[in-house]
PDB file of N, CA and C in Angstrom:
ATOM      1  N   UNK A   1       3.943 -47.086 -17.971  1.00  0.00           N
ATOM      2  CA  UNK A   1       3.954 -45.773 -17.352  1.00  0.00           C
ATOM      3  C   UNK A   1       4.396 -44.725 -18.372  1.00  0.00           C
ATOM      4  N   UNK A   2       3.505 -43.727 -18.436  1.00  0.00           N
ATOM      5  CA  UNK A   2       4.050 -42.685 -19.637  1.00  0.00           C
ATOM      6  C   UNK A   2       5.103 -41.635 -18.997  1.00  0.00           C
ATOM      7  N   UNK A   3       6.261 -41.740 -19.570  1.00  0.00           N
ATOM      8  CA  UNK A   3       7.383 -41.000 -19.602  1.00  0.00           C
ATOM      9  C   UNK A   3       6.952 -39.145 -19.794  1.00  0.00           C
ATOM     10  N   UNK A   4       7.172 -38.323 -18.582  1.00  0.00           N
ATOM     11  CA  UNK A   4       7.275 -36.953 -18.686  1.00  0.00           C
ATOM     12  C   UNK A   4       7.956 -36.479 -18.853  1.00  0.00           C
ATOM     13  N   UNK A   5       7.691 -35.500 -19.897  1.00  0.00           N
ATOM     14  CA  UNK A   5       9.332 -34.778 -20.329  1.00  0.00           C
ATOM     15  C   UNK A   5       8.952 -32.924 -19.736  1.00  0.00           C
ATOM     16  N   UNK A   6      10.445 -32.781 -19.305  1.00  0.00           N
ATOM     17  CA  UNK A   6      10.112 -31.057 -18.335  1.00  0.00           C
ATOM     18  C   UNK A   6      10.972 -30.366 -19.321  1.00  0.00           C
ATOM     19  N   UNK A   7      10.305 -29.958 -20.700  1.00  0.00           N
ATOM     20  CA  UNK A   7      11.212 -29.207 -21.750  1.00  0.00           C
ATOM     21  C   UNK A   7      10.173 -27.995 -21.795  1.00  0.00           C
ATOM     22  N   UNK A   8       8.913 -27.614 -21.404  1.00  0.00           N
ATOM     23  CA  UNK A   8       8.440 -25.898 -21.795  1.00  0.00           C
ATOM     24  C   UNK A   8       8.969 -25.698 -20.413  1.00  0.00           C
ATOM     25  N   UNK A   9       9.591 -25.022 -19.958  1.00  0.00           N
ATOM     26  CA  UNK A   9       9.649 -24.300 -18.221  1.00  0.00           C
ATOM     27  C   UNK A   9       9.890 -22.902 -19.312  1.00  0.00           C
ATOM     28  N   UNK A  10       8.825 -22.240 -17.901  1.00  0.00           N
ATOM     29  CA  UNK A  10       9.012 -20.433 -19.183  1.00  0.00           C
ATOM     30  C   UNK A  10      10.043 -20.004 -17.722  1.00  0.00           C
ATOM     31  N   UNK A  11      10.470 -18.589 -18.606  1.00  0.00           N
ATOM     32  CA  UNK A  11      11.754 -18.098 -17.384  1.00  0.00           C
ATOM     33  C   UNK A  11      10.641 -16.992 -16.430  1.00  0.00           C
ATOM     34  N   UNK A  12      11.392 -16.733 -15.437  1.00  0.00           N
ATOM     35  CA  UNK A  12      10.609 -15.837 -14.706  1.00  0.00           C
ATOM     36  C   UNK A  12      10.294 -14.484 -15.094  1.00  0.00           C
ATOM     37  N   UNK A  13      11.276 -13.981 -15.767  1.00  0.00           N
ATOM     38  CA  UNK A  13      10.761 -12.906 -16.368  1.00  0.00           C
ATOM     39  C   UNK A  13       9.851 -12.497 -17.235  1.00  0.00           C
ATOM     40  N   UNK A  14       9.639 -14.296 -18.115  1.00  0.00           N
ATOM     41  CA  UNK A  14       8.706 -13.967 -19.178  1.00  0.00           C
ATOM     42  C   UNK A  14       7.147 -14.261 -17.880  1.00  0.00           C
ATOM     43  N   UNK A  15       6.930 -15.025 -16.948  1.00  0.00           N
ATOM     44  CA  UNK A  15       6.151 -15.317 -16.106  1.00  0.00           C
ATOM     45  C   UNK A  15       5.286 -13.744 -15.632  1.00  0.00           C
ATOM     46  N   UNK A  16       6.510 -13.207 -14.773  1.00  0.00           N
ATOM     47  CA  UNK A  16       6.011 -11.567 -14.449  1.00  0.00           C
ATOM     48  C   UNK A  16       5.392 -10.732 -15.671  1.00  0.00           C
ATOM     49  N   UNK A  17       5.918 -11.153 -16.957  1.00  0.00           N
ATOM     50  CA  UNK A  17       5.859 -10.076 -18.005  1.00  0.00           C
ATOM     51  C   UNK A  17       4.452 -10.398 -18.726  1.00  0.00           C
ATOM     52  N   UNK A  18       4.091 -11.880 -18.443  1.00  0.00           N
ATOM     53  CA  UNK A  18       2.695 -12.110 -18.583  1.00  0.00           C
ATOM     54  C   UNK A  18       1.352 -11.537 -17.622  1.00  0.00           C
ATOM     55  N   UNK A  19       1.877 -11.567 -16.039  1.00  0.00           N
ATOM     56  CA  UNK A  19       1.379 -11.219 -14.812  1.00  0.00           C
ATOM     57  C   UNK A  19       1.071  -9.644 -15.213  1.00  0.00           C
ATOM     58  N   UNK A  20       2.092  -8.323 -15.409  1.00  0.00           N
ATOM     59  CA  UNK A  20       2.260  -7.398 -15.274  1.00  0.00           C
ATOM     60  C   UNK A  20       1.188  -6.980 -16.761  1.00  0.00           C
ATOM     61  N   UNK A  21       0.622  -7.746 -17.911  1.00  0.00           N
ATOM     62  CA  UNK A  21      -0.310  -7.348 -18.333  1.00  0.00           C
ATOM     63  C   UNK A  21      -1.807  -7.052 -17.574  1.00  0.00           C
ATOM     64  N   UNK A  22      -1.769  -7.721 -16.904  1.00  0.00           N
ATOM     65  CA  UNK A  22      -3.530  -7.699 -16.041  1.00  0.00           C
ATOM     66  C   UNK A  22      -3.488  -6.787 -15.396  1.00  0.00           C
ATOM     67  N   UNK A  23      -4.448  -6.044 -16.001  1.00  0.00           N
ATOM     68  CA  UNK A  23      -4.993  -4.315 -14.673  1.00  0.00           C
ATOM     69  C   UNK A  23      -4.570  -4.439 -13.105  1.00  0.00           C
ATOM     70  N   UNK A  24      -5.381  -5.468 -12.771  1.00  0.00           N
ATOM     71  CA  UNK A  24      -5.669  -5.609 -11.915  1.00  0.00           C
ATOM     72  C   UNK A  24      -4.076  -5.604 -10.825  1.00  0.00           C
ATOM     73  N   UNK A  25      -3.454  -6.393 -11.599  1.00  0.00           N
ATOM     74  CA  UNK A  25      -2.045  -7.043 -10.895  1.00  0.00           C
ATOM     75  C   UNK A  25      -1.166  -5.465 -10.704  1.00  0.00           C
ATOM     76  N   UNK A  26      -1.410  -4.773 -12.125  1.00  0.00           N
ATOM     77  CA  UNK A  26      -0.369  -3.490 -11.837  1.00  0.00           C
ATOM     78  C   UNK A  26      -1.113  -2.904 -10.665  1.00  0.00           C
ATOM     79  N   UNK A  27      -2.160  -2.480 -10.730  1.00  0.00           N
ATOM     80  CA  UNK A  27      -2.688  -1.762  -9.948  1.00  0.00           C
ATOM     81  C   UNK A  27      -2.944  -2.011  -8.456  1.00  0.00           C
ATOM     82  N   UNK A  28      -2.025  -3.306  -8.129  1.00  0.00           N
ATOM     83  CA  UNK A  28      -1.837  -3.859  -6.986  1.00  0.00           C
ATOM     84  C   UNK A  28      -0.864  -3.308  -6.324  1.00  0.00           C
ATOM     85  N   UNK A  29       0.225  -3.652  -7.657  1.00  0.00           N
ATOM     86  CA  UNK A  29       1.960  -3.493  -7.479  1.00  0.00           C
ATOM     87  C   UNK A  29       1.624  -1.551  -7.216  1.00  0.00           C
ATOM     88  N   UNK A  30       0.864  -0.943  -8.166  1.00  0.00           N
ATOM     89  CA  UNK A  30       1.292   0.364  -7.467  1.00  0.00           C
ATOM     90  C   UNK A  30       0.610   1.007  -6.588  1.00  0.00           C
ATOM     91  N   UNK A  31      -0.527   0.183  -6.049  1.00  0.00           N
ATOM     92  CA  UNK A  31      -1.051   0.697  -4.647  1.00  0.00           C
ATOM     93  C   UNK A  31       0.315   0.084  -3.475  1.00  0.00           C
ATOM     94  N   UNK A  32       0.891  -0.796  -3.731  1.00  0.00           N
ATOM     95  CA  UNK A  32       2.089  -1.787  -2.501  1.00  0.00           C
ATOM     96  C   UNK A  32       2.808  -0.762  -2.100  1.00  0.00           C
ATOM     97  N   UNK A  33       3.596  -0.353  -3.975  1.00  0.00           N
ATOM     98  CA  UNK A  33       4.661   0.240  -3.743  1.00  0.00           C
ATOM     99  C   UNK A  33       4.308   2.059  -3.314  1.00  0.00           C
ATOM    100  N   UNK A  34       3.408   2.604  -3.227  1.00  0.00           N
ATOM    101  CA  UNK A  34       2.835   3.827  -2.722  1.00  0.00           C
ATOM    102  C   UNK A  34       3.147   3.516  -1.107  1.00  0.00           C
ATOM    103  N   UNK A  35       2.336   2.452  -0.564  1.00  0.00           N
ATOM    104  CA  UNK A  35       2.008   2.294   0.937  1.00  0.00           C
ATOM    105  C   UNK A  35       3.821   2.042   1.529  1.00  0.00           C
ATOM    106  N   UNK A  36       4.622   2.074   0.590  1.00  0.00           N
ATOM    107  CA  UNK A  36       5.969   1.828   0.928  1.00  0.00           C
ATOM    108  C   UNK A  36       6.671   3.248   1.418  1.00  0.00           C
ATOM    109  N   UNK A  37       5.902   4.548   1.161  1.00  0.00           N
ATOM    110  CA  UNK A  37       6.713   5.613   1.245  1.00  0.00           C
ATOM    111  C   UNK A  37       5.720   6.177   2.416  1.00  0.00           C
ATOM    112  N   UNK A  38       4.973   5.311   3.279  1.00  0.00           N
ATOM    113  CA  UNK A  38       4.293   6.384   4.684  1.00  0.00           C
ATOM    114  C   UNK A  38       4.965   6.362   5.400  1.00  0.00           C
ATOM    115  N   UNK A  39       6.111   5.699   5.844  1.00  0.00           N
ATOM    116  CA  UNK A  39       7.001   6.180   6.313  1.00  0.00           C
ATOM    117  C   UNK A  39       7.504   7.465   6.363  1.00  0.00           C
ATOM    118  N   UNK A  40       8.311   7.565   5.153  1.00  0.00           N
ATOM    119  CA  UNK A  40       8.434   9.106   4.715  1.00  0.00           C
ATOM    120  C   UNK A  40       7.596  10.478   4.773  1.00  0.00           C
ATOM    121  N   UNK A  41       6.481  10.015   4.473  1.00  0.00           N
ATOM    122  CA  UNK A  41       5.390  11.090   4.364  1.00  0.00           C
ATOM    123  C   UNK A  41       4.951  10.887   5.672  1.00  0.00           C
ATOM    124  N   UNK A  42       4.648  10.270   6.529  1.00  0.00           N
ATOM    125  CA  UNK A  42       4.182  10.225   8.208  1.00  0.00           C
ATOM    126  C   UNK A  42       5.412  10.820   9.266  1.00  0.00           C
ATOM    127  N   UNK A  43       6.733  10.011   8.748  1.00  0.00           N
ATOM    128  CA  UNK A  43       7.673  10.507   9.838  1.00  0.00           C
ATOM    129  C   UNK A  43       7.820   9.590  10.653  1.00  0.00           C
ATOM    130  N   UNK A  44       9.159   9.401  11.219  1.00  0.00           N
ATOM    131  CA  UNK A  44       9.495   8.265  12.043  1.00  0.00           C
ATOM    132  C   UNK A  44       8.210   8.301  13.448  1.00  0.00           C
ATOM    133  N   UNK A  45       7.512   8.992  13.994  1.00  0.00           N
ATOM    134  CA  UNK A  45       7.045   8.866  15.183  1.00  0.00           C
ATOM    135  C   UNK A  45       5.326   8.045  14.741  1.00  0.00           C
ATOM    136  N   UNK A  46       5.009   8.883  13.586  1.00  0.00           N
ATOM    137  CA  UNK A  46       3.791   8.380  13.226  1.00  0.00           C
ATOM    138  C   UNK A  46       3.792   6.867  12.614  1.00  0.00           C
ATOM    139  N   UNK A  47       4.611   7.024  12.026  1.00  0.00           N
ATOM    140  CA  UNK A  47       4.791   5.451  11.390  1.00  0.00           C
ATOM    141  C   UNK A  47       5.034   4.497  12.064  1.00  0.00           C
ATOM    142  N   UNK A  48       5.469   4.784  13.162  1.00  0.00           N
ATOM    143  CA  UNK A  48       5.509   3.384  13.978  1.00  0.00           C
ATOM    144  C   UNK A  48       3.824   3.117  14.798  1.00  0.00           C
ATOM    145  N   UNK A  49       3.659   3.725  14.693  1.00  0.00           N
ATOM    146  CA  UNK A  49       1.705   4.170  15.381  1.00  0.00           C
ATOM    147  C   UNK A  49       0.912   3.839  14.222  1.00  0.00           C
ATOM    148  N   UNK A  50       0.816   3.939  13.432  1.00  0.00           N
ATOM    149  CA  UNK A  50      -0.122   3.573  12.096  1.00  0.00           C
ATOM    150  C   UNK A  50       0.392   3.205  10.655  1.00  0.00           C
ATOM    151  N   UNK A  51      -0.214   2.501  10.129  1.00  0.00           N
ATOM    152  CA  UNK A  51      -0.080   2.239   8.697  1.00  0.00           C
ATOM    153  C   UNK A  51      -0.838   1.511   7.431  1.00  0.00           C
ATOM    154  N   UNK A  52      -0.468   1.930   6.177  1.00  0.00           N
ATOM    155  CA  UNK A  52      -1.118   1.765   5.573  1.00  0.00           C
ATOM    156  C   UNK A  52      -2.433   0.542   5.026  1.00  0.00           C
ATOM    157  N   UNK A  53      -3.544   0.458   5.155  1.00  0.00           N
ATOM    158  CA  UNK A  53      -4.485  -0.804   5.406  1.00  0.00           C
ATOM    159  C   UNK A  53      -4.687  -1.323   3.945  1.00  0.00           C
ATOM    160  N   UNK A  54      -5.993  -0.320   3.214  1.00  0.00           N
ATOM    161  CA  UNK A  54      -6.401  -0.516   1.766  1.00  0.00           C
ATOM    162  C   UNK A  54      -6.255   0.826   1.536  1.00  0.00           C
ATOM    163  N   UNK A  55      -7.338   0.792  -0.061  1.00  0.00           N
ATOM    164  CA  UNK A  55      -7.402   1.604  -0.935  1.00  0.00           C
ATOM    165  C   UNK A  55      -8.786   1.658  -0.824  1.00  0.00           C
ATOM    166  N   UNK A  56      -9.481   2.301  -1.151  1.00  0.00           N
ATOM    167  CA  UNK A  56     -11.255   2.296  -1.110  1.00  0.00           C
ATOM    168  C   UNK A  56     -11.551   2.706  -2.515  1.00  0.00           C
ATOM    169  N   UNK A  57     -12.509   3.374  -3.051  1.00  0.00           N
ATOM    170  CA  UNK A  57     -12.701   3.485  -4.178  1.00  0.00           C
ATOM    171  C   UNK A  57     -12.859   5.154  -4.063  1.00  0.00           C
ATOM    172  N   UNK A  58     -12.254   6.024  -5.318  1.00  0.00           N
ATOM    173  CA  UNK A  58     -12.490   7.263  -5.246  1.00  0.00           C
ATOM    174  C   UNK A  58     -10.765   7.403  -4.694  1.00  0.00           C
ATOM    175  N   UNK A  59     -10.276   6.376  -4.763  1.00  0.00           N
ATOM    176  CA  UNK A  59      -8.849   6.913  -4.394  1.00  0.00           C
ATOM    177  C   UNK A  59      -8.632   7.129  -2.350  1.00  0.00           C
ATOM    178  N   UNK A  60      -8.895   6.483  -2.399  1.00  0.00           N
ATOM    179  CA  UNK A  60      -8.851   6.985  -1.021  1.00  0.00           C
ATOM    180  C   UNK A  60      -7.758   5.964  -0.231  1.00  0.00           C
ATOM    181  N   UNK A  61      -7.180   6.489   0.829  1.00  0.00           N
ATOM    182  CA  UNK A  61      -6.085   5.197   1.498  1.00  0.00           C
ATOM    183  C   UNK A  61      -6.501   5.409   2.576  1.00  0.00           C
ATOM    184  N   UNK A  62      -6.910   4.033   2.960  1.00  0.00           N
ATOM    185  CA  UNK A  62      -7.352   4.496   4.739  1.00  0.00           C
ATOM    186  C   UNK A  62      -5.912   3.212   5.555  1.00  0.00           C
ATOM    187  N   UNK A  63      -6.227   4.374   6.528  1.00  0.00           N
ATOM    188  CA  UNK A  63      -4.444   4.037   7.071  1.00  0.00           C
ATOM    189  C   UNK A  63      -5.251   3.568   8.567  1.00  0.00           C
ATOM    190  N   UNK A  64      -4.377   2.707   9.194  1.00  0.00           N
ATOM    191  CA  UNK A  64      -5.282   1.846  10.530  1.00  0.00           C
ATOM    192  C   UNK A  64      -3.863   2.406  11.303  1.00  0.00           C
ATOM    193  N   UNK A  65      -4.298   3.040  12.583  1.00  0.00           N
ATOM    194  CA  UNK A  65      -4.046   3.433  13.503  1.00  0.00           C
ATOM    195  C   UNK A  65      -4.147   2.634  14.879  1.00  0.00           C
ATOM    196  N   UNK A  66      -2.832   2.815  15.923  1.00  0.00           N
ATOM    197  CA  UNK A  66      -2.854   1.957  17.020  1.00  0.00           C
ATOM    198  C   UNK A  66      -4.010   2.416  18.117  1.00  0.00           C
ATOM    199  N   UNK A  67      -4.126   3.646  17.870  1.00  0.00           N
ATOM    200  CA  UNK A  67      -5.351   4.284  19.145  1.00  0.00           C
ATOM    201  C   UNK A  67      -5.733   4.956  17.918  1.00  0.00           C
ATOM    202  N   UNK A  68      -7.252   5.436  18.875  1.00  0.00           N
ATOM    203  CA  UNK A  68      -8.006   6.939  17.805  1.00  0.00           C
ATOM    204  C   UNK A  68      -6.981   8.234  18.646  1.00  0.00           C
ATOM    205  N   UNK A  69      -6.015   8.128  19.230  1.00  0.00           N
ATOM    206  CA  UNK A  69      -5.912   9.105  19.533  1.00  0.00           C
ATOM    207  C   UNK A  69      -4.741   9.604  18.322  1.00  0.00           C
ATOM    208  N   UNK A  70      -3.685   8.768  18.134  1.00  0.00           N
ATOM    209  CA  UNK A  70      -3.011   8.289  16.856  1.00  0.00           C
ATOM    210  C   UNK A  70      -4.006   9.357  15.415  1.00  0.00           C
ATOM    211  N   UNK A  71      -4.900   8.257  15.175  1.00  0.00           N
ATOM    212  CA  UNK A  71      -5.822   8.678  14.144  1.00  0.00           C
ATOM    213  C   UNK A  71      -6.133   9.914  14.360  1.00  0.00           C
ATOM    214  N   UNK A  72      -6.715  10.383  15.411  1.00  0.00           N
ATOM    215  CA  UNK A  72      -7.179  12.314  15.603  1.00  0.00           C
ATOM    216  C   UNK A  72      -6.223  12.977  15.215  1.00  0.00           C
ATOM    217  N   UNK A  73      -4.792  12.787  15.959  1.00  0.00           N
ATOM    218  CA  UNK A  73      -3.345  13.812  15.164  1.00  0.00           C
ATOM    219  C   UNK A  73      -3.210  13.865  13.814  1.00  0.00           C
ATOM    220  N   UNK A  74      -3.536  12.501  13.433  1.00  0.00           N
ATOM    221  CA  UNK A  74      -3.266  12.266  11.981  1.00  0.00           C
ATOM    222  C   UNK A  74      -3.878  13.081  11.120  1.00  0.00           C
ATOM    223  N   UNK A  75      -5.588  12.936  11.788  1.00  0.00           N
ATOM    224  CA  UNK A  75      -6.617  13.886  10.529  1.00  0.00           C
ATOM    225  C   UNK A  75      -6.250  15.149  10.800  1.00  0.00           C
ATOM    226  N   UNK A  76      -6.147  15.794  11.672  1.00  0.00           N
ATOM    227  CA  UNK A  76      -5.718  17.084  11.636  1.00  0.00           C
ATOM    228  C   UNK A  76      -4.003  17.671  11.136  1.00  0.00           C
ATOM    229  N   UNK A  77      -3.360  16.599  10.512  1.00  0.00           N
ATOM    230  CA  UNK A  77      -2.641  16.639   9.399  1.00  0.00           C
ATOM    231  C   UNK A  77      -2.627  16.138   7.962  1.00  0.00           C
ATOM    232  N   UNK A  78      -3.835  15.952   7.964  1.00  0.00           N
ATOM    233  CA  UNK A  78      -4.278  15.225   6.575  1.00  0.00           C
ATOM    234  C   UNK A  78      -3.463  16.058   5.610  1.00  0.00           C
ATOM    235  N   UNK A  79      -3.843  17.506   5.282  1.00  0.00           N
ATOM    236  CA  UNK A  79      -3.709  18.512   4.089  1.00  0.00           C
ATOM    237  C   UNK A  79      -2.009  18.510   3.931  1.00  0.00           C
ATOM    238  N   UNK A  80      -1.453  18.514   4.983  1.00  0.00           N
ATOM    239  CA  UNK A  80       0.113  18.251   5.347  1.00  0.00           C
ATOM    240  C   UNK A  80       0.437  16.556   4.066  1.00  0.00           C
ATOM    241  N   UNK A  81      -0.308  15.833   5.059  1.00  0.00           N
ATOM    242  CA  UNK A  81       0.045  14.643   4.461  1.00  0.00           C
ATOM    243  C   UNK A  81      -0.090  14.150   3.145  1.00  0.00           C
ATOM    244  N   UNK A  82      -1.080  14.790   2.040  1.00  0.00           N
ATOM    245  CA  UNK A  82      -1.562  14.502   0.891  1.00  0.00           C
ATOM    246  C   UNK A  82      -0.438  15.330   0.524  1.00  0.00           C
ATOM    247  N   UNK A  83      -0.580  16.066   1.002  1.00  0.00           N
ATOM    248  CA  UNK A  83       1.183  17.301   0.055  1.00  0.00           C
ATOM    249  C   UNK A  83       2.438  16.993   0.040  1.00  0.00           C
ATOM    250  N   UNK A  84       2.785  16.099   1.043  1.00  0.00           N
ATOM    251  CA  UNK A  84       4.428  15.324   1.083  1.00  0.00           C
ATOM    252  C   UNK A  84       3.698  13.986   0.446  1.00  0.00           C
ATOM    253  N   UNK A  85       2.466  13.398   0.302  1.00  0.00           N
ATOM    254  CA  UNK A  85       2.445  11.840  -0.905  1.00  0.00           C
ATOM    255  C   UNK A  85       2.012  12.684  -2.560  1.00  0.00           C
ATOM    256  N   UNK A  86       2.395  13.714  -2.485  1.00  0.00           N
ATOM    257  CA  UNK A  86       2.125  14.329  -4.226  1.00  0.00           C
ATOM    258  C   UNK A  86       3.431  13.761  -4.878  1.00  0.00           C
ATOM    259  N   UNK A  87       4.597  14.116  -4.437  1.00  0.00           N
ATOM    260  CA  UNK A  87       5.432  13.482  -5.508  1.00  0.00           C
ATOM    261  C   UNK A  87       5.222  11.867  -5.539  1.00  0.00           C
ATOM    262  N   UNK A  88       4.998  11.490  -4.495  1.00  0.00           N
ATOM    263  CA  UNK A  88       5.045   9.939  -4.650  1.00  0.00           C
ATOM    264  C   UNK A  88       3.945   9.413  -5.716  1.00  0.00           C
ATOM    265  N   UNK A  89       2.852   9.968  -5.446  1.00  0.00           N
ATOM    266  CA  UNK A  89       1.904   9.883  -6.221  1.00  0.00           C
ATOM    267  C   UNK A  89       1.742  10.279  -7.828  1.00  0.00           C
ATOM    268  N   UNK A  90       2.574  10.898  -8.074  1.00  0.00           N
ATOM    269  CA  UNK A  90       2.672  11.313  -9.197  1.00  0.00           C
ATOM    270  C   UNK A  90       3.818  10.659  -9.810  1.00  0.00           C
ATOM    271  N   UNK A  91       4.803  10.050  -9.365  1.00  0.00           N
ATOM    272  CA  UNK A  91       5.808   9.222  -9.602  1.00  0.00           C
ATOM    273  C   UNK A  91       5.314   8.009 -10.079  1.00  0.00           C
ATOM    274  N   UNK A  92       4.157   7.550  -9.451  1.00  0.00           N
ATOM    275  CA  UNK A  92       3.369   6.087  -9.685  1.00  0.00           C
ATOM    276  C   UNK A  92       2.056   6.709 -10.646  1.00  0.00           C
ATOM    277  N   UNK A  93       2.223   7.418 -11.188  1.00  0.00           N
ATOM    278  CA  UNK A  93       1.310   8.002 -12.025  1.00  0.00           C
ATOM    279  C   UNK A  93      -0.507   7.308 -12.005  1.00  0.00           C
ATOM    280  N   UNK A  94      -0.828   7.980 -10.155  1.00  0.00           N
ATOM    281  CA  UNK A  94      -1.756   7.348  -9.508  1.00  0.00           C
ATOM    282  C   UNK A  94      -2.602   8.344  -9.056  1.00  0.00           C
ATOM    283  N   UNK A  95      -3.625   8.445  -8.701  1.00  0.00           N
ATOM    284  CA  UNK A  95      -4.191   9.235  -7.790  1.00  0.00           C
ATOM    285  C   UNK A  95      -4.314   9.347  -6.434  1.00  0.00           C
ATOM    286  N   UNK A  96      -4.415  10.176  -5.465  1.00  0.00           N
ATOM    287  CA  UNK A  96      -4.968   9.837  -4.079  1.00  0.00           C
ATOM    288  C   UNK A  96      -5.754  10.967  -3.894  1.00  0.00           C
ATOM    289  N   UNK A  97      -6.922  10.753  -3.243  1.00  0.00           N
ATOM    290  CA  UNK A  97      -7.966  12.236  -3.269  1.00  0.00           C
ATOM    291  C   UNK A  97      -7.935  12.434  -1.641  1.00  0.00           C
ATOM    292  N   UNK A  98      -7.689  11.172  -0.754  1.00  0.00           N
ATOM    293  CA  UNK A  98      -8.348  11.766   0.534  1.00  0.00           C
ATOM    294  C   UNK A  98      -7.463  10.513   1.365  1.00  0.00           C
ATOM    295  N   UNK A  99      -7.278  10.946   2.691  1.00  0.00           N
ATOM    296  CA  UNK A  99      -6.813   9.699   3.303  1.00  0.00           C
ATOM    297  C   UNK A  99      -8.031   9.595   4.917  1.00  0.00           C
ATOM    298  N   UNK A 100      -8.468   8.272   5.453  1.00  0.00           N
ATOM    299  CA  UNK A 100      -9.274   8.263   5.883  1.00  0.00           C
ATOM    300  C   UNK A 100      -8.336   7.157   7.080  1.00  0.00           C
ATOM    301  N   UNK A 101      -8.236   7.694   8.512  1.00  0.00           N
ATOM    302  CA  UNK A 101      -7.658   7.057   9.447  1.00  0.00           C
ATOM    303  C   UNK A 101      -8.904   6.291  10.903  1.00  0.00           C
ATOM    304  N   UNK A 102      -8.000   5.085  10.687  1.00  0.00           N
ATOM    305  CA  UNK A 102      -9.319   4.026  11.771  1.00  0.00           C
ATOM    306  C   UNK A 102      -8.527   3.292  12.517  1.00  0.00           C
ATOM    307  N   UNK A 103      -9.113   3.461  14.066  1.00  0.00           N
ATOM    308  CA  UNK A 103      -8.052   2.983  14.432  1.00  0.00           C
ATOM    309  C   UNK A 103      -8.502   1.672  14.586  1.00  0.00           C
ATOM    310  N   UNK A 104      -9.415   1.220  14.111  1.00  0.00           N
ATOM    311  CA  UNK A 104     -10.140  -0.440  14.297  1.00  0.00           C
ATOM    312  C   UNK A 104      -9.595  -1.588  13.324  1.00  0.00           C
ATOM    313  N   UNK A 105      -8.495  -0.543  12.392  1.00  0.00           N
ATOM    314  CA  UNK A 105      -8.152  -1.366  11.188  1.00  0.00           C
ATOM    315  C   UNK A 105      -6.830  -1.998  11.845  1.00  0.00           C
ATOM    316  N   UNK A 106      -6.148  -1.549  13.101  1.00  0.00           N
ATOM    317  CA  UNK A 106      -4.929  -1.726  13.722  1.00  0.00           C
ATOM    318  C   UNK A 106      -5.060  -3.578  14.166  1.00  0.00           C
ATOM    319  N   UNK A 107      -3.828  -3.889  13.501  1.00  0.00           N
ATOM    320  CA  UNK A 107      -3.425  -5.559  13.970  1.00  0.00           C
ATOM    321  C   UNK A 107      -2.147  -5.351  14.006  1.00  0.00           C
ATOM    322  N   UNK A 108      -1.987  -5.728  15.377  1.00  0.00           N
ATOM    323  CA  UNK A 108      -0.208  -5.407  16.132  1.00  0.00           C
ATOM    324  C   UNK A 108       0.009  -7.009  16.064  1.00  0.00           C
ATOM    325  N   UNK A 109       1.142  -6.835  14.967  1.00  0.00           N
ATOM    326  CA  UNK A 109       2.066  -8.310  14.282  1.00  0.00           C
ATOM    327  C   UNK A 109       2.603  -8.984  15.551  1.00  0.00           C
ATOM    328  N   UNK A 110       2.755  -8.394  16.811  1.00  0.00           N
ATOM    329  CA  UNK A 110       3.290  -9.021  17.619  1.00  0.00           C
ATOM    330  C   UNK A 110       2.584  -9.965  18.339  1.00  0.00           C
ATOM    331  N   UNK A 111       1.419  -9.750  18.853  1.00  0.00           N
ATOM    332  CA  UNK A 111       0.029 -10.365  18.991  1.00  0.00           C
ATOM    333  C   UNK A 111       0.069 -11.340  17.704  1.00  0.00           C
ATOM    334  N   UNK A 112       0.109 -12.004  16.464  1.00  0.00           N
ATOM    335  CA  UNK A 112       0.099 -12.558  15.842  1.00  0.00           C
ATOM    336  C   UNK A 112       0.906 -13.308  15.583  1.00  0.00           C
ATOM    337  N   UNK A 113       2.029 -13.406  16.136  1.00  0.00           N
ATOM    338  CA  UNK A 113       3.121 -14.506  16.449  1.00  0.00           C
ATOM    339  C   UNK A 113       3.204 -15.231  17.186  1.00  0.00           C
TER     340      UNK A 113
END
């Protein structure tokens, strides 16, 4: 039986620090950490009613809503809403051009337990 020896283990930091080269991976981490501040930028009443889904292409965040009725308030605060995610957005040195609300994108976690 051939004897295994466990002497390369890399540390985690060097692991992430390999991860955090690939486009793809940052550009994950800073679409995550964006969808972390709709809270803030929605407001305690909206945020519990909708949240953040994907990213589309052209920059866009489409946010899934519990009703369209949810989603209708929302678009008619869009211009509001892109103006309180500017600092965030610019903090993550990202773009956002447009936000696009559906309420078909809505999956209530509670139903899923």
């Amino acid at each position: 039986m051939k004897k295994i020896l466990y002497t390369k283990f890399q540390n985690i930091e060097d692991i992430i620090a390999d991860l955090a080269k690939h486009a793809a991976i940052r550009k994950a981490l800073t679409r995550a950490n964006l969808c972390k501040f709709w809270k803030k930028v929605a407001g305690e009443k909206f945020a519990e009613q909708s949240k953040p889904y994907s990213m589309m292409k052209g920059s866009v965040m489409v946010i899934a809503c519990k009703t369209p009725t949810v989603a209708q308030e929302l678009m008619l605060r869009k211009t509001q809403l892109l103006v309180k995610f500017k600092p965030y957005v610019e903090s993550l040195d990202m773009k956002l051009t447009d936000l696009k609300f559906d309420a078909k994108k809505w999956i209530d976690e509670a139903e899923n337990d």
